[in-house]
Protein backbone atom coordinates (compact mmCIF):
# COMPACT_ATOMS: atom_id res chain seq x y z
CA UNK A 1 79.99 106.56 92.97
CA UNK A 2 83.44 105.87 94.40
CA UNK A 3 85.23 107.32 97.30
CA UNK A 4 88.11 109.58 96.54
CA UNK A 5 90.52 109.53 99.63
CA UNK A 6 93.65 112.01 99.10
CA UNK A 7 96.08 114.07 101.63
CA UNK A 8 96.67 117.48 101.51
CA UNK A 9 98.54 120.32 103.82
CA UNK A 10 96.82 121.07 106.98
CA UNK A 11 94.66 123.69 107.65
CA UNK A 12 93.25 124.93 110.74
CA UNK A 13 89.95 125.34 109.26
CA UNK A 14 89.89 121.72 108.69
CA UNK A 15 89.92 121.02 112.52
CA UNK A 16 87.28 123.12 112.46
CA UNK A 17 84.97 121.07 110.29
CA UNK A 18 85.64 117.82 111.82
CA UNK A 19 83.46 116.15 114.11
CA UNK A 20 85.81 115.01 116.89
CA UNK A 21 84.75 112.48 120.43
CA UNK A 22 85.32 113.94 123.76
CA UNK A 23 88.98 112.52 124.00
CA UNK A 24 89.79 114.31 120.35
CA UNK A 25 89.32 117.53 121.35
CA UNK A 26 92.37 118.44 123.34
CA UNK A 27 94.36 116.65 120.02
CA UNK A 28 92.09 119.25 117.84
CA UNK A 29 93.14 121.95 119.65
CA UNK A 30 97.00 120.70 120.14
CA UNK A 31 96.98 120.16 116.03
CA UNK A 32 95.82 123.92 115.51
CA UNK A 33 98.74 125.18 117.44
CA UNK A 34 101.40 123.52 116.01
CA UNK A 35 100.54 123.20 112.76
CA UNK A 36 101.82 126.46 112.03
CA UNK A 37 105.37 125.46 112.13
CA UNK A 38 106.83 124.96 109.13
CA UNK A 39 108.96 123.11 110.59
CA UNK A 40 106.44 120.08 111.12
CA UNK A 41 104.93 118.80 109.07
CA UNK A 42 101.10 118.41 109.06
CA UNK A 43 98.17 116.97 106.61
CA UNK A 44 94.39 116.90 106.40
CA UNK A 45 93.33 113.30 105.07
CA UNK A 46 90.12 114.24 102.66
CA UNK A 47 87.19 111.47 101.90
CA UNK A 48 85.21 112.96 98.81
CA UNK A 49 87.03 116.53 99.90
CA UNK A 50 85.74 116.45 103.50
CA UNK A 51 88.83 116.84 106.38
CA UNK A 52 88.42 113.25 108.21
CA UNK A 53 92.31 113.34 109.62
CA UNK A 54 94.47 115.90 110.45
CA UNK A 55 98.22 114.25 111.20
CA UNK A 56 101.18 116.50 112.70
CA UNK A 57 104.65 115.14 113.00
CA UNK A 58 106.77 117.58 115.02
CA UNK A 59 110.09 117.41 114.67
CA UNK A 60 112.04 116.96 118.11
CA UNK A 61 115.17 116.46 116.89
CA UNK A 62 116.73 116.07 113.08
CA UNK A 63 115.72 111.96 113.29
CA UNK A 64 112.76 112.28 115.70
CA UNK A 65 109.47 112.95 115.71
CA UNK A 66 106.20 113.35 117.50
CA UNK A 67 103.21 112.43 116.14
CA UNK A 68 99.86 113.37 116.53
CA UNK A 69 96.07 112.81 114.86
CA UNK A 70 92.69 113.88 115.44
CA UNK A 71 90.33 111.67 113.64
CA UNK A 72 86.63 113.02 112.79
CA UNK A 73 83.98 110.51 114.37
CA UNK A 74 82.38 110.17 110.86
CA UNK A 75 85.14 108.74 109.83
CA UNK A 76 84.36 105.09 111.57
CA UNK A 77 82.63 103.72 108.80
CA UNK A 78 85.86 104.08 106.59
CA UNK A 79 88.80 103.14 109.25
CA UNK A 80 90.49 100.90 107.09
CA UNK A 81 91.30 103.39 104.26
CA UNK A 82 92.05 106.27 107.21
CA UNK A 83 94.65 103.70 108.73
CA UNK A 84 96.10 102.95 105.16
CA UNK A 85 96.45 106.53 104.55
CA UNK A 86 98.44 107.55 107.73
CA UNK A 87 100.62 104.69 107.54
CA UNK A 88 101.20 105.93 103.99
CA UNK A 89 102.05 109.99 105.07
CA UNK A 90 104.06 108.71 107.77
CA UNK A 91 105.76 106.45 105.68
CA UNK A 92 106.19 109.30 103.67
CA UNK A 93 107.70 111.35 106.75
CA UNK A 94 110.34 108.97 108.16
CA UNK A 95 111.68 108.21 104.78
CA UNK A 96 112.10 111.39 103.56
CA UNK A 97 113.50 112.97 106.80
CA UNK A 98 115.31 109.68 107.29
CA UNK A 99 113.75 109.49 110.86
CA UNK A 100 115.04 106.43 113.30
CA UNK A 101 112.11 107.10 115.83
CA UNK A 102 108.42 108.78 116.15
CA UNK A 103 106.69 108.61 119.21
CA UNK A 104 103.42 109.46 120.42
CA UNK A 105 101.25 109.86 123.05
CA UNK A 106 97.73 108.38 124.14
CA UNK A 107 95.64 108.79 126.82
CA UNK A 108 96.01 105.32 128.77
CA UNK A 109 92.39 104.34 128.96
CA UNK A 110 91.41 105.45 125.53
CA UNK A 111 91.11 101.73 123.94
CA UNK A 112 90.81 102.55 120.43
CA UNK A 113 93.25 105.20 120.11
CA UNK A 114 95.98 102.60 122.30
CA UNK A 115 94.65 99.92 119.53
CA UNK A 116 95.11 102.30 116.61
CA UNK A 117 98.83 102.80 117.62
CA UNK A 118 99.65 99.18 117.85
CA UNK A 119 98.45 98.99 114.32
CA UNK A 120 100.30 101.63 113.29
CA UNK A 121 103.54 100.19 114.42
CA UNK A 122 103.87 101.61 117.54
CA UNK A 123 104.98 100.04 120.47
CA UNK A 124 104.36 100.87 124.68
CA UNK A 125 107.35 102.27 125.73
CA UNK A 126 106.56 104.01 129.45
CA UNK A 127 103.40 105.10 131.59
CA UNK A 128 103.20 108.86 131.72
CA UNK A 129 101.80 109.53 135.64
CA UNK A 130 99.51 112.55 135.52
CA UNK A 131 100.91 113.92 131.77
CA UNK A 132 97.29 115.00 130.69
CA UNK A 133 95.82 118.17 131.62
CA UNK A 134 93.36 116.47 134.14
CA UNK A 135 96.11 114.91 135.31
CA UNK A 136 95.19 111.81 133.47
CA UNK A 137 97.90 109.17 133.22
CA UNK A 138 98.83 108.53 128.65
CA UNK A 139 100.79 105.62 127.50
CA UNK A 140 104.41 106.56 125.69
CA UNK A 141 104.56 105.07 122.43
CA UNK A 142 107.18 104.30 120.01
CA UNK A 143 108.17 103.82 116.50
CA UNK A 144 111.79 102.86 115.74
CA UNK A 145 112.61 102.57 112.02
């Protein structure tokens, strides 16, 4: 049986039926309550119809955007098509918005999240002192197409 992997609007109740770590659930929770705005725009990526992803770009300014995702911790054991899929919706995004920048933000000692940026094409741009609600220092990333 093969693996059907497809992208669809976002949903709130797809937050709700993803299985997220600890340091996802403040991104969960961030993705419900801006994904509302039709003026971002925001997708559920769905293995065999299950929510594994949920991606929001808000739009800061007509060119620039910040990006989150909340990725379900089932979804490990099928990374690599996850990471081909958001580079593909983003892709997506910046062309057809014509975007020069996307940014986003990750808490600075959450390793795979900081990894999964730097795949994506993001790059360190500034230390954010006590930006998390804990007070938690997050790393500033960048995108500039």
């Amino acid at each position: 049986m093969s693996t059907k992997i497809s992208y669809v609007p976002y949903d709130p109740k797809h937050g709700d039926e993803m299985i997220f770590s600890e340091g996802s659930i403040s991104v969960s929770e961030r993705l419900k309550a801006i994904a509302d705005d039709r003026a971002n725009y925001a997708f559920t990526i769905l293995r065999d119809g299950k929510p594994v992803c949920a991606l929001v770009a808000v739009q800061v300014w007509p060119t620039v955007f910040e990006v989150s995702a909340a990725v379900s911790e089932d979804a490990r054991k099928f990374f690599a098509t996850i990471h081909r899929s958001t580079v593909e919706v983003l892709s997506r995004v910046a062309e057809g918005t014509k975007a020069h920048r996307m940014q986003m933000t990750v808490k600075a000692d959450f390793k795979k999240g900081c990894r999964w940026a730097e795949a994506l094409g993001f790059e360190v741009e500034t230390v954010l002192k006590h930006y998390g609600p804990e007070a938690e220092d997050f790393l500033l990333y960048r995108r500039l197409y």
